[in-house]
Protein backbone atom coordinates (compact mmCIF):
# COMPACT_ATOMS: atom_id res chain seq x y z
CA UNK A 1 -100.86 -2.43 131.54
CA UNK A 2 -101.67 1.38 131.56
CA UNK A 3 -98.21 1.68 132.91
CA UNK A 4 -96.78 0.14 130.21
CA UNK A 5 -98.51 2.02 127.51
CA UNK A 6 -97.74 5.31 129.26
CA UNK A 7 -93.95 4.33 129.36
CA UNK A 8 -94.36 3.50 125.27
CA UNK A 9 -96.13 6.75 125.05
CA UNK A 10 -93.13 8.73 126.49
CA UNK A 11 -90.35 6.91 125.05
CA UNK A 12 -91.95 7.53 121.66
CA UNK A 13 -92.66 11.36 121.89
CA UNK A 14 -89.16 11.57 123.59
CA UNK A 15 -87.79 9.51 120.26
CA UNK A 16 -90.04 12.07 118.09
CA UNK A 17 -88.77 15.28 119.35
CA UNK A 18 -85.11 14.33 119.62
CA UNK A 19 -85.46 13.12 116.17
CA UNK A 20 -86.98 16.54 114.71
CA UNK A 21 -84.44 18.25 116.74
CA UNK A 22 -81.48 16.51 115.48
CA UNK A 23 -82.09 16.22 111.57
CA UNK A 24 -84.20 19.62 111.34
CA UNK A 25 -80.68 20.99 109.71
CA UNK A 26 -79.56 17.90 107.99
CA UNK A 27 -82.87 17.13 106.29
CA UNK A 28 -83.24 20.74 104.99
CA UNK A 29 -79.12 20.52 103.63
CA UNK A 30 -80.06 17.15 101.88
CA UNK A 31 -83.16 18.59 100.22
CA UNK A 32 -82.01 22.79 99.48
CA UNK A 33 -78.38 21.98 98.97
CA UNK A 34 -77.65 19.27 96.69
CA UNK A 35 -76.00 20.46 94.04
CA UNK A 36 -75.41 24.63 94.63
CA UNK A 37 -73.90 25.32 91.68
CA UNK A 38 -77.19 24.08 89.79
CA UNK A 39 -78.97 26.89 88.44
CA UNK A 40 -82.15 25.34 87.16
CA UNK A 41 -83.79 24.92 89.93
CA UNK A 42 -83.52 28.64 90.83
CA UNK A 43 -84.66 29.73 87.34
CA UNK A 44 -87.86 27.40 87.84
CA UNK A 45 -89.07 29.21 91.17
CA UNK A 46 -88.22 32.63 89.51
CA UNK A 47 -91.88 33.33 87.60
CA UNK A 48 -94.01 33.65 90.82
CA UNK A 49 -93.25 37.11 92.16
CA UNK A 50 -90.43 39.58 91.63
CA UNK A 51 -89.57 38.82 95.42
CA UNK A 52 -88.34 35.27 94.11
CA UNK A 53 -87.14 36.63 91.07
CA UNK A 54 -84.57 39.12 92.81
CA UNK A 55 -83.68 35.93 95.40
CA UNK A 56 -83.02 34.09 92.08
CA UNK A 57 -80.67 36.70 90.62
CA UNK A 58 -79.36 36.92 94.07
CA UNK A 59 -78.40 32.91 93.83
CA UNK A 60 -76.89 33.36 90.11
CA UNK A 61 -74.74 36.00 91.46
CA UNK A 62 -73.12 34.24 94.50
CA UNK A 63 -73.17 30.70 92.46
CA UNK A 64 -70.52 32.75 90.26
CA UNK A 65 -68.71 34.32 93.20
CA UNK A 66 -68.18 31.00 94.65
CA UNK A 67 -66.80 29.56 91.65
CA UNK A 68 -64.15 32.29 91.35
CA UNK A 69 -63.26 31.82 95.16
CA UNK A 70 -63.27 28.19 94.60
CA UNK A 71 -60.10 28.69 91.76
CA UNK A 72 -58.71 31.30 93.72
CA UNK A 73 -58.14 29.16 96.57
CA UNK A 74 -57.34 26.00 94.36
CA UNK A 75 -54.58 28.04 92.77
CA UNK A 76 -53.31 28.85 96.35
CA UNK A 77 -53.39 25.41 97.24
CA UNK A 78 -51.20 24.66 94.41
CA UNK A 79 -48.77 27.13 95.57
CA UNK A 80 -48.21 25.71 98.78
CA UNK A 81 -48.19 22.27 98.10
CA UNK A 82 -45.84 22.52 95.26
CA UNK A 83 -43.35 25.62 96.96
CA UNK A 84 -39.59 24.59 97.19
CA UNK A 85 -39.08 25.52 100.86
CA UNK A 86 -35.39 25.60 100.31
CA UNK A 87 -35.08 27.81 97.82
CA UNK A 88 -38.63 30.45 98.48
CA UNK A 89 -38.61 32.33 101.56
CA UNK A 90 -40.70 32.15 104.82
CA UNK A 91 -42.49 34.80 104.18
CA UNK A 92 -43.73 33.66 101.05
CA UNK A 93 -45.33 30.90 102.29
CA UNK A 94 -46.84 33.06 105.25
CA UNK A 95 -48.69 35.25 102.63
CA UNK A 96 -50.20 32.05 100.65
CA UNK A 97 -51.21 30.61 104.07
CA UNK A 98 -52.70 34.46 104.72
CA UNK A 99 -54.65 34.46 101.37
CA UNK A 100 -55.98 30.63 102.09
CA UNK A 101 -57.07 31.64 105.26
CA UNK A 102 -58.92 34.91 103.76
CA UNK A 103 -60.07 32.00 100.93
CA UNK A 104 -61.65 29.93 103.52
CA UNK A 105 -63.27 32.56 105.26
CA UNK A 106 -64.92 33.82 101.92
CA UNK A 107 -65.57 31.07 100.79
CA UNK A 108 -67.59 29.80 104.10
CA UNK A 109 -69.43 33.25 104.03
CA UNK A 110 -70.52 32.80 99.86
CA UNK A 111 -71.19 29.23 100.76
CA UNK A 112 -73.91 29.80 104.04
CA UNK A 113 -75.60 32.89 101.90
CA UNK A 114 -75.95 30.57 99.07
CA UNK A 115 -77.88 28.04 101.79
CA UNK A 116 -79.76 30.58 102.94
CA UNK A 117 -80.60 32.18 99.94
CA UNK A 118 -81.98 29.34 98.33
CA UNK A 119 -83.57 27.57 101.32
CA UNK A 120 -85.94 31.39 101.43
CA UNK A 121 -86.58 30.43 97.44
CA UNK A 122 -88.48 27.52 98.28
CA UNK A 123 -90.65 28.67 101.75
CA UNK A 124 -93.57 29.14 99.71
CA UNK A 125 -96.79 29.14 101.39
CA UNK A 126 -97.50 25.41 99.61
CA UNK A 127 -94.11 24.51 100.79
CA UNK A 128 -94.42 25.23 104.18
CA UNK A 129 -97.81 23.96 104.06
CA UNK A 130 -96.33 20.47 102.67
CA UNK A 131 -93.63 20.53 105.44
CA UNK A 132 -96.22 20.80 108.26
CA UNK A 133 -98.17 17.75 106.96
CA UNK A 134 -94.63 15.77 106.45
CA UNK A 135 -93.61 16.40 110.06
CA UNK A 136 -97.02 14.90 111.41
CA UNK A 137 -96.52 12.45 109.31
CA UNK A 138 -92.67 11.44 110.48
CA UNK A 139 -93.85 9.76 113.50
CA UNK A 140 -92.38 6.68 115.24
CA UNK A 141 -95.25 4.31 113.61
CA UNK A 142 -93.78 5.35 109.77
CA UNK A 143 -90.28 4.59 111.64
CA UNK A 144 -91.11 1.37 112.56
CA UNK A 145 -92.62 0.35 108.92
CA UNK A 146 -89.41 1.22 107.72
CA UNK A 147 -87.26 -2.07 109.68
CA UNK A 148 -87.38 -5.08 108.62
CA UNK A 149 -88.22 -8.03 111.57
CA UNK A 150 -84.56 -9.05 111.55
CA UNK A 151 -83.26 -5.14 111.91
CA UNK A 152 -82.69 -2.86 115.32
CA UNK A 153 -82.28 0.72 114.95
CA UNK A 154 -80.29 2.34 118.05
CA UNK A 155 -80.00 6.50 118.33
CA UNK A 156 -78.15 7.60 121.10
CA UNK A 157 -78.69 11.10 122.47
CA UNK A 158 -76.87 12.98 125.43
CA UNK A 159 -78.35 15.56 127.38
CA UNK A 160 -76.21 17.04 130.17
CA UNK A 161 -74.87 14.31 132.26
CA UNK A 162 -77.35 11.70 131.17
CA UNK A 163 -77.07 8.89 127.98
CA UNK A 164 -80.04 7.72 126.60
CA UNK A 165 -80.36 4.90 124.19
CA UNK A 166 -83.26 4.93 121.88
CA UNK A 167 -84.11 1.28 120.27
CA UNK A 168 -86.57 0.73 117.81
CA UNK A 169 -88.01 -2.67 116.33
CA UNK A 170 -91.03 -3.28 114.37
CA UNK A 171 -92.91 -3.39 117.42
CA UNK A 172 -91.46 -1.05 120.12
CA UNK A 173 -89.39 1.42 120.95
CA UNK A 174 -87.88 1.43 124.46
CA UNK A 175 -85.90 4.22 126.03
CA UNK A 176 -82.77 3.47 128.51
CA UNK A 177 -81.56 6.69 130.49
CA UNK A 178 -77.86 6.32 131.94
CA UNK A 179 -77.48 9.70 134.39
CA UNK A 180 -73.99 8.82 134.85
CA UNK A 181 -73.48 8.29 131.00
CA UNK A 182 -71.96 11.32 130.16
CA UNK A 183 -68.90 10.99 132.36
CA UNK A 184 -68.13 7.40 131.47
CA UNK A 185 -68.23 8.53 128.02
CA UNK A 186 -65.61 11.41 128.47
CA UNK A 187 -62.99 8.98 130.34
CA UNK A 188 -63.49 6.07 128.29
CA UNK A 189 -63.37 7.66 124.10
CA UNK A 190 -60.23 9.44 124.89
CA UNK A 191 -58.60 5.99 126.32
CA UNK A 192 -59.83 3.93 123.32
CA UNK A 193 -58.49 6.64 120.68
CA UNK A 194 -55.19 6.55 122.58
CA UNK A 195 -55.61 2.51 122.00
CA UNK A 196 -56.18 3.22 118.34
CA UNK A 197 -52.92 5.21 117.91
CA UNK A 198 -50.14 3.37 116.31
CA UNK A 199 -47.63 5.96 117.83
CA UNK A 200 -48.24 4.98 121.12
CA UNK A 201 -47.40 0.88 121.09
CA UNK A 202 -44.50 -0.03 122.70
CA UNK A 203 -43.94 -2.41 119.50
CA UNK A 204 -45.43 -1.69 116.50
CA UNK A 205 -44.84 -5.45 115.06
CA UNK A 206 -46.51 -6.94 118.31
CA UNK A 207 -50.30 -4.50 118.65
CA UNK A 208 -51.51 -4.77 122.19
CA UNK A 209 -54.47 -6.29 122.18
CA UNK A 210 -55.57 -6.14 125.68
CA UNK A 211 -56.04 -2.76 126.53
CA UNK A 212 -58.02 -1.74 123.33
CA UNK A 213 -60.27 -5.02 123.84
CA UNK A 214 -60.89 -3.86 127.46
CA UNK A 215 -62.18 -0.49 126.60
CA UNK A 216 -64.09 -1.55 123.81
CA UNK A 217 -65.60 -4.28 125.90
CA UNK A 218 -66.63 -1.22 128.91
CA UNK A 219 -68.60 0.74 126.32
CA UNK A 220 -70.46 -2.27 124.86
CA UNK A 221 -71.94 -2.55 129.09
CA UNK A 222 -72.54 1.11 128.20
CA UNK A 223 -74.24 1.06 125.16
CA UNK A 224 -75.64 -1.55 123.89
CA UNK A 225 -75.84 -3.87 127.02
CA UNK A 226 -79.07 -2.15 128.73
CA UNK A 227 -80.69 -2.84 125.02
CA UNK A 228 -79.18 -6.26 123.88
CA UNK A 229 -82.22 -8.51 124.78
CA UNK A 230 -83.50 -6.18 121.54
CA UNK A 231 -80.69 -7.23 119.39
CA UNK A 232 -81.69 -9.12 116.33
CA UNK A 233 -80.76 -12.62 115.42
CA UNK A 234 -77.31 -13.71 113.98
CA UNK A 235 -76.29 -11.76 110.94
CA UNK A 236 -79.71 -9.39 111.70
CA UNK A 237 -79.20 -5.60 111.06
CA UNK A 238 -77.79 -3.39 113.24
CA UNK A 239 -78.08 0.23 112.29
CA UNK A 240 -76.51 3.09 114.31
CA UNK A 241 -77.45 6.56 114.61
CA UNK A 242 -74.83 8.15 116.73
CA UNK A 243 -74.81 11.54 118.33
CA UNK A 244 -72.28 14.07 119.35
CA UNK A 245 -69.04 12.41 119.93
CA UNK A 246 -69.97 8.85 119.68
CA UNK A 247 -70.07 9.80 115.50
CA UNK A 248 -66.31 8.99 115.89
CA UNK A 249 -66.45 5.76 117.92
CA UNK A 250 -66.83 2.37 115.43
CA UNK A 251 -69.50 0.55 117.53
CA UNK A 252 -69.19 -2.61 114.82
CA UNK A 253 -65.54 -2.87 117.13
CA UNK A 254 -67.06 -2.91 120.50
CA UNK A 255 -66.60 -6.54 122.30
CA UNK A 256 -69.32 -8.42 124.38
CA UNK A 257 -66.14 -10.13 125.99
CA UNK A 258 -65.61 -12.80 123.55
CA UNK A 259 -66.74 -11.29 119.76
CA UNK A 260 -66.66 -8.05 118.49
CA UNK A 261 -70.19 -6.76 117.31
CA UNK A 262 -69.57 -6.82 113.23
CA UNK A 263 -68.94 -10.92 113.92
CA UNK A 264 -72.72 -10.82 114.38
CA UNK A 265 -74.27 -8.21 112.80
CA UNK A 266 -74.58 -6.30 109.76
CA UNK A 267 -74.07 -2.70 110.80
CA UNK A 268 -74.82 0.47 109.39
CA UNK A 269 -74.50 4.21 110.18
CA UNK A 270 -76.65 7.19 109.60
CA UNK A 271 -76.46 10.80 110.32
CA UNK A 272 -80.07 10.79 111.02
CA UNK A 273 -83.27 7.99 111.59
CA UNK A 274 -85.15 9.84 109.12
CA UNK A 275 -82.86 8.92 106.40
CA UNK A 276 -83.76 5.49 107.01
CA UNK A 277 -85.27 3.64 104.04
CA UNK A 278 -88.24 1.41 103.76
CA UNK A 279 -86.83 -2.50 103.34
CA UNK A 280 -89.04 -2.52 99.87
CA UNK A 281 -87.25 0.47 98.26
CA UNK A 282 -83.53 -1.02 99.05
CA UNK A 283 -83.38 -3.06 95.95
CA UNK A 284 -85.20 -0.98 93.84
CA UNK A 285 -84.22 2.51 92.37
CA UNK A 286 -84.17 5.14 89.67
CA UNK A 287 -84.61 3.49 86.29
CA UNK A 288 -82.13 6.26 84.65
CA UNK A 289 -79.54 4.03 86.47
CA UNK A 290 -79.87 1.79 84.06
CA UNK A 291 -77.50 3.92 81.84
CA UNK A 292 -74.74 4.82 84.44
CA UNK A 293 -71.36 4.40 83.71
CA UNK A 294 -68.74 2.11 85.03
CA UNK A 295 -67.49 2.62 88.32
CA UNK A 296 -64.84 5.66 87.89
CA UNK A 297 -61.20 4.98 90.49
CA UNK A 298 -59.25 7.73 91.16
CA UNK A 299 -55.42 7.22 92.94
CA UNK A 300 -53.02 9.46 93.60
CA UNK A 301 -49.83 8.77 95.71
CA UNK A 302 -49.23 12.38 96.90
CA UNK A 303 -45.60 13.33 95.17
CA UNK A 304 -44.67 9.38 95.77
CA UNK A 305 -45.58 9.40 99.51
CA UNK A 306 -48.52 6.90 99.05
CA UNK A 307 -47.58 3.92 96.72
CA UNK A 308 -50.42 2.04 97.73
CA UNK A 309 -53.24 4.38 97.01
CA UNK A 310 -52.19 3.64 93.23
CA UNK A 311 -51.73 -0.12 93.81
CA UNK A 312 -55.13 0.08 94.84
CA UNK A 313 -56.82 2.07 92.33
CA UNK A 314 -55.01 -0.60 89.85
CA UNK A 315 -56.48 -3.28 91.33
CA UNK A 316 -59.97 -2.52 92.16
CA UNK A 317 -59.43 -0.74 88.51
CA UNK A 318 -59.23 -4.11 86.88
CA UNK A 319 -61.83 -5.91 89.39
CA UNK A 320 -64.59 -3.30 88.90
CA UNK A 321 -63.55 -3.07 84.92
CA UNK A 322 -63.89 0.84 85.92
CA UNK A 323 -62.38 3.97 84.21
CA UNK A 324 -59.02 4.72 86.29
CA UNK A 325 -57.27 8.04 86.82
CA UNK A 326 -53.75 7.88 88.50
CA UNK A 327 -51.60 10.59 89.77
CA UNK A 328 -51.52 13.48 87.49
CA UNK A 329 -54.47 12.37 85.65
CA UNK A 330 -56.58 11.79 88.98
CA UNK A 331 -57.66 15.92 89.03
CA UNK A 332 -60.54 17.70 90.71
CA UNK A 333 -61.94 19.57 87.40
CA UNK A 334 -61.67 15.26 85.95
CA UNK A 335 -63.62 14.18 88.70
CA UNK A 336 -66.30 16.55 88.67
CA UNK A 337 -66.78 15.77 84.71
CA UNK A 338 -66.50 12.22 85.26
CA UNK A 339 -68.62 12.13 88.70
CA UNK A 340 -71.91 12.33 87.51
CA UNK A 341 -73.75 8.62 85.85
CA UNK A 342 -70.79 6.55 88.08
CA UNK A 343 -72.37 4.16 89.15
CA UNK A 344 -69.40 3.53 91.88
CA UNK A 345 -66.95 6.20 92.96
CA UNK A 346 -63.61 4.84 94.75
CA UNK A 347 -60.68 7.52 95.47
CA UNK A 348 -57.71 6.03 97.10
CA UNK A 349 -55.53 9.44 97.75
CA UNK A 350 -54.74 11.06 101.21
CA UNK A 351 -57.10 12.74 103.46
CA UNK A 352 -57.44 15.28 106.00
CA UNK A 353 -60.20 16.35 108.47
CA UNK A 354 -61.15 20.11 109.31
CA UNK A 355 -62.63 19.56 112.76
CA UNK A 356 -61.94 23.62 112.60
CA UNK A 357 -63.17 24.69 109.71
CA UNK A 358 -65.01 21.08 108.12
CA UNK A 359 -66.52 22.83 105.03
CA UNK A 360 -62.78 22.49 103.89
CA UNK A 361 -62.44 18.83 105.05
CA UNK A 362 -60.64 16.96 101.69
CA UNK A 363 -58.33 14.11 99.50
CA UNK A 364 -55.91 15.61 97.97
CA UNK A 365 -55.82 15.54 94.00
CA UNK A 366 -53.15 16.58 91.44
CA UNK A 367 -54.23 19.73 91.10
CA UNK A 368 -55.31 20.36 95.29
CA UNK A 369 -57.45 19.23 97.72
CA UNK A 370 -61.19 18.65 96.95
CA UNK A 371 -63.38 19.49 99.92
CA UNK A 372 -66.68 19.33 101.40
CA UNK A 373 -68.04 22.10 98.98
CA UNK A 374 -66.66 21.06 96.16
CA UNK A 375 -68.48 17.54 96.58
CA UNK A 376 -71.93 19.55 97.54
CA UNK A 377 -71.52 20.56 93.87
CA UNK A 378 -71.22 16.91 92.26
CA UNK A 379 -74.64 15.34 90.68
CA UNK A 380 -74.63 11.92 92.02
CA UNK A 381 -77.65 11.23 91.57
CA UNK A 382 -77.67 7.16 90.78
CA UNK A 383 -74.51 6.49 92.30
CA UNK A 384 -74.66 3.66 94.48
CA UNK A 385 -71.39 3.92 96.49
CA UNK A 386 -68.41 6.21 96.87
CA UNK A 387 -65.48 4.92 98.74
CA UNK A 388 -63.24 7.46 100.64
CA UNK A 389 -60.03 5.23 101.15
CA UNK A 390 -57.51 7.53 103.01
CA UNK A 391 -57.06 8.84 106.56
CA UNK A 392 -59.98 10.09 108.52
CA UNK A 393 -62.06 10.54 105.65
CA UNK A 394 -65.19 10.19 108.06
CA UNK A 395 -64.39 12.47 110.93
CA UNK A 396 -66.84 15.72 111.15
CA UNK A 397 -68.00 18.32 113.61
CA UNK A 398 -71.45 18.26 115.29
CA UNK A 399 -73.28 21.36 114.33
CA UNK A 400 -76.74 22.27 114.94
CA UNK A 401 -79.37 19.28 115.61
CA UNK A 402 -75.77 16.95 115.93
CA UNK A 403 -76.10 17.85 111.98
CA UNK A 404 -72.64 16.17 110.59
CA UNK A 405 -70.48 18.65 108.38
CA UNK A 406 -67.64 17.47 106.58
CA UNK A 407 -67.53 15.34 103.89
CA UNK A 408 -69.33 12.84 104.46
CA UNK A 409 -72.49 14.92 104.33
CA UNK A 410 -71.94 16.82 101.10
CA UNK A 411 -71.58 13.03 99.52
CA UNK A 412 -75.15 12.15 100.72
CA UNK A 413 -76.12 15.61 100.14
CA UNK A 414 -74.90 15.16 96.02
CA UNK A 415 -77.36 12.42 95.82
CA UNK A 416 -74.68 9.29 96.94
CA UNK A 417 -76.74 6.49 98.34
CA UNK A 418 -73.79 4.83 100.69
CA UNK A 419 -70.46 6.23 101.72
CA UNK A 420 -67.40 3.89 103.01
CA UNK A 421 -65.22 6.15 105.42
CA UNK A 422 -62.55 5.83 107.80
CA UNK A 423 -62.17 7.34 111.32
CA UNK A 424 -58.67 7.61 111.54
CA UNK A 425 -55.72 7.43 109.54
CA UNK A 426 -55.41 4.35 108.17
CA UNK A 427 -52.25 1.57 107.29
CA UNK A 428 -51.95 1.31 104.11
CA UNK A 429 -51.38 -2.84 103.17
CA UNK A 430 -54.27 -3.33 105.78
CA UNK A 431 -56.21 -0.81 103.69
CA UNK A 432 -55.11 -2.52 100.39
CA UNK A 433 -56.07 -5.68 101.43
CA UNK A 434 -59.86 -4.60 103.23
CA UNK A 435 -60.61 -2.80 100.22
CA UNK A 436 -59.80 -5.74 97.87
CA UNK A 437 -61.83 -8.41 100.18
CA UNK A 438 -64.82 -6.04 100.29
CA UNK A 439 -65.42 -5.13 96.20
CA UNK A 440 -64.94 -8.94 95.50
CA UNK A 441 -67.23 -9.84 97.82
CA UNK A 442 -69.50 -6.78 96.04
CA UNK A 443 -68.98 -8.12 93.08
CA UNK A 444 -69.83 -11.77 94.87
CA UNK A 445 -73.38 -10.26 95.30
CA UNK A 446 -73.33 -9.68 98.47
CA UNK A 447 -74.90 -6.48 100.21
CA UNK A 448 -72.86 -3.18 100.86
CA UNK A 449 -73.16 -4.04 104.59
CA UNK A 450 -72.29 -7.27 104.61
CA UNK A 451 -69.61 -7.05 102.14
CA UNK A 452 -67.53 -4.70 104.23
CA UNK A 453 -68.81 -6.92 107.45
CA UNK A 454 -67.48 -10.32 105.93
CA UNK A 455 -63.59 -8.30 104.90
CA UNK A 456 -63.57 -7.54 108.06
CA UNK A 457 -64.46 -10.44 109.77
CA UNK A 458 -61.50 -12.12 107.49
CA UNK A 459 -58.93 -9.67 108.87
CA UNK A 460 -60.33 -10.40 112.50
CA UNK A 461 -59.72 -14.49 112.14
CA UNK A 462 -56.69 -14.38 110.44
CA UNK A 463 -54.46 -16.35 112.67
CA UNK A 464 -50.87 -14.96 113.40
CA UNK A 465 -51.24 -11.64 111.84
CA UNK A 466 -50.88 -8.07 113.42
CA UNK A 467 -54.65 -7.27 111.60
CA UNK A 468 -56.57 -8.86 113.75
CA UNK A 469 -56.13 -5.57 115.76
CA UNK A 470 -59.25 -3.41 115.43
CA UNK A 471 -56.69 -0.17 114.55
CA UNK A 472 -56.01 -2.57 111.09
CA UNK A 473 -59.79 -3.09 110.61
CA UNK A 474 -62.44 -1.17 112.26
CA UNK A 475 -61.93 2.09 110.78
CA UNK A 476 -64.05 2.53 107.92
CA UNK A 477 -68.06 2.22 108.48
CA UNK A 478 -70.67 2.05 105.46
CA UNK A 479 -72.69 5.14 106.04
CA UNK A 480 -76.38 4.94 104.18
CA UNK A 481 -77.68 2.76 102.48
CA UNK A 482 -76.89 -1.51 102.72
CA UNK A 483 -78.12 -3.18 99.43
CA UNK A 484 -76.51 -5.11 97.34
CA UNK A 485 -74.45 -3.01 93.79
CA UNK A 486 -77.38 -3.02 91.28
CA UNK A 487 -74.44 -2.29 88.96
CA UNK A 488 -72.85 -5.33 89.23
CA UNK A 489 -76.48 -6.97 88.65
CA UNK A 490 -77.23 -4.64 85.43
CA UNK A 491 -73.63 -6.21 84.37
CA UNK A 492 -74.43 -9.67 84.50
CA UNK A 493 -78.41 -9.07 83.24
CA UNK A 494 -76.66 -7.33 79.95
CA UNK A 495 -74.16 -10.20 79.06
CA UNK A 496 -76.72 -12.56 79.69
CA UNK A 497 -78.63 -11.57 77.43
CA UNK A 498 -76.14 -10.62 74.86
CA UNK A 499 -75.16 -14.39 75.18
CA UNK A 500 -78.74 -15.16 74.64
CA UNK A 501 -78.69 -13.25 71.20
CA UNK A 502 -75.29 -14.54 69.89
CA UNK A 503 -76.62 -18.04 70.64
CA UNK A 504 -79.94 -17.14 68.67
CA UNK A 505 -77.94 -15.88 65.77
């Protein structure tokens, strides 16, 4: 027995400080950076001493510097997507490539001392004082208040050569330690990516299903095996908090031999444990939402070379009864005026992932590509999804504490509650048709999680089609948070109850 409480002991101070370690960074970006183009919050903290006054200044000053940086390298952007490379020179297009470069690299710089700038703003002595009593306060216990009885939380960690698996119930948290981890890891990701790459089947018509099945299959023994007498019942929650390069790898694919883990679980993703909500707050939110607007659908085909992004944007347009933006209409300065109150945010366009440089991590717009800082600088504050339907959308780089950059953090970090991603590029009918399945089933009433589980599942048991390879299904993951659209409730509250009057009159 003392054993035993000793081993609990350790796994939960191990648990503790990898968790402090890893979301140190991403907890401070999701609480100092939302929205850094916002001035009011400076201007609040500017009456205490002329110390925070001059940092204030300081924050008005780059806010407009980025801004003009921001058009600069927009206008670029323009340049080089729309240049007539048989008519302008080379060397034309060398300088704009030159000046985006010298963009980005200004940019990055404005963007970090705006961070820093306004993360010394707030380390007041109360703050700090507030922070300490927070962190004490973060312990495993709150964790465990915060699942439900039917819902497993895994983190993974690596540490030189060795994987450990942290899972956490209600009750527990146990610690498995693979020494050997590591190296499985770096021989088996690169073979299931190669599985995942439509360039390398020998017939595209006919998807080989063995090979991809059989890797998937080695790193469920890997990692969730040594912790599946912890997995919930059928249709339980399953949420993932990845680390390093596991971010990239869709565990809701991996195969027990027979089923692939979405068939019985609802799973979720999170950068970080301590972003994990408390079951009573995931139906219940900001009454201000009460007023948002209808879901806003942005599609744009890229000069013609993506049809189905505006097929898409048509349909969910007329599903969601949302406001739709297509092609030249479907801009970056319309999306940041019509961003804030959505209530749902879908943008079927193209993407592309910065692994180099994934501040600049974007979709492409009519008028350029909207990146990671430009979506720090959205208010989405009440909006319940956004949907990033193009290629890679998901993929970041691991930066301090495994913090996530890219885009998917500045959406959480603008106030989004649950992001839809993909992990690689994508097929577009397969895409069409997942996307379609999972809003009706939203607007069914069924959970985030389980709407995107249950389209799918339906692409997985569809008999004599090329989908039911995991390349047509398994690359977008709901990141955040799994409740059902209050939206879609509000809707049907409202004409209730305007049915209720008209029959009363």
């Amino acid at each position: 027995m003392i054993a035993l409480c000793l081993q609990k002991r350790q796994a939960e101070y191990a648990f503790s400080y990898l968790e402090r370690a890893r979301s140190m960074a991403l907890r401070q970006h999701l609480n100092t950076t939302k929205m850094p183009f916002d001035t009011k919050e400076g201007q609040e903290s500017s009456v205490s001493s002329p110390a925070l006054q001059a940092n204030t200044a300081t924050i008005l000053r780059t806010q407009d510097e980025l801004r003009e940086w921001q058009e600069k390298y927009r206008d670029y952007s323009i340049l080089l997507t729309q240049m007539d490379k048989f008519v302008s020179p080379n060397v034309e297009q060398g300088i704009i490539e030159a000046e985006l470069k010298r963009c980005e690299a200004k940019l990055s710089e404005l963007f970090e001392r705006l961070y820093l700038h306004r993360s010394m703003g707030r380390l007041t002595p109360q703050v700090k004082k507030g922070k300490k009593h927070n962190a004490k306060q973060s312990d495993i216990t709150q964790l465990s208040q915060h699942l439900s009885p039917d819902r497993l939380l895994l983190a993974y960690f690596l540490y030189k050569e060795t994987l450990v698996i942290f899972a956490v119930t209600t009750e527990q948290v146990i610690t498995h330690e693979n020494p050997d981890g590591v190296k499985q890891l770096k021989r088996l990701l690169p073979l299931l990516h190669a599985h995942l790459q439509l360039s390398g089947w020998p017939d595209p018509q006919q998807p080989p299903q063995l090979g991809v099945r059989q890797m998937l299959n080695k790193l469920y023994h890997l990692l969730i095996a040594p912790v599946a007498a912890l997995l919930p019942p059928s249709a339980g929650y399953l949420t993932i908090v990845p680390y390093g390069p596991l971010h990239q790898l869709p565990f809701h694919a991996l195969y027990d031999g027979s089923r692939f883990l979405v068939e019985d679980f609802q799973i979720n993703y999170l950068p970080a444990s301590s972003l994990l909500k408390a079951p009573a707050t995931d139906d219940t939110g900001d009454t201000s939402k009460g007023t948002s607007k209808p879901p806003l659908i942005f599609g744009y085909s890229g000069h013609g070379h993506l049809q189905r992004a505006l097929e898409e944007a048509r349909t969910l347009a007329t599903m969601l009864d949302g406001q739709c933006y297509l092609e030249d209409e479907a801009t970056i300065a319309r999306l940041i005026e019509q961003a804030p109150g959505s209530s749902i945010i879908h943008l079927a366009t193209h993407g592309h992932s910065r692994l180099d440089a994934p501040n600049f991590s974007s979709i492409l717009l009519a008028d350029g590509w909207f990146n990671a800082i430009d979506a720090f600088s959205l208010n989405l504050k009440g909006c319940e999804l956004v949907t990033l339907s193009g290629c890679e959308t998901g993929l970041a780089l691991s930066g301090g504490g495994d913090e996530q950059l890219g885009l998917g953090r500045a959406f959480l970090a603008a106030g989004a509650n649950a992001l839809a991603m993909s992990l690689w590029p994508v097929e577009d009918n397969a895409t069409n048709e997942l996307m379609q399945l999972f809003y009706q089933n939203l607007l069914r009433g069924d959970s985030k999680v389980q709407a995107l589980r249950a389209a799918q599942c339906s692409l997985i048991h569809r008999s004599g089609s090329n989908y039911t390879h995991p390349y047509f299904w398994a690359a977008f993951r709901l990141v955040g948070e799994v409740g059902p659209l209050k939206y879609q409730q509000r809707t049907k509250e409202r004409s209730l109850a305007l049915k209720t009057e008209f029959i009363k009159k």
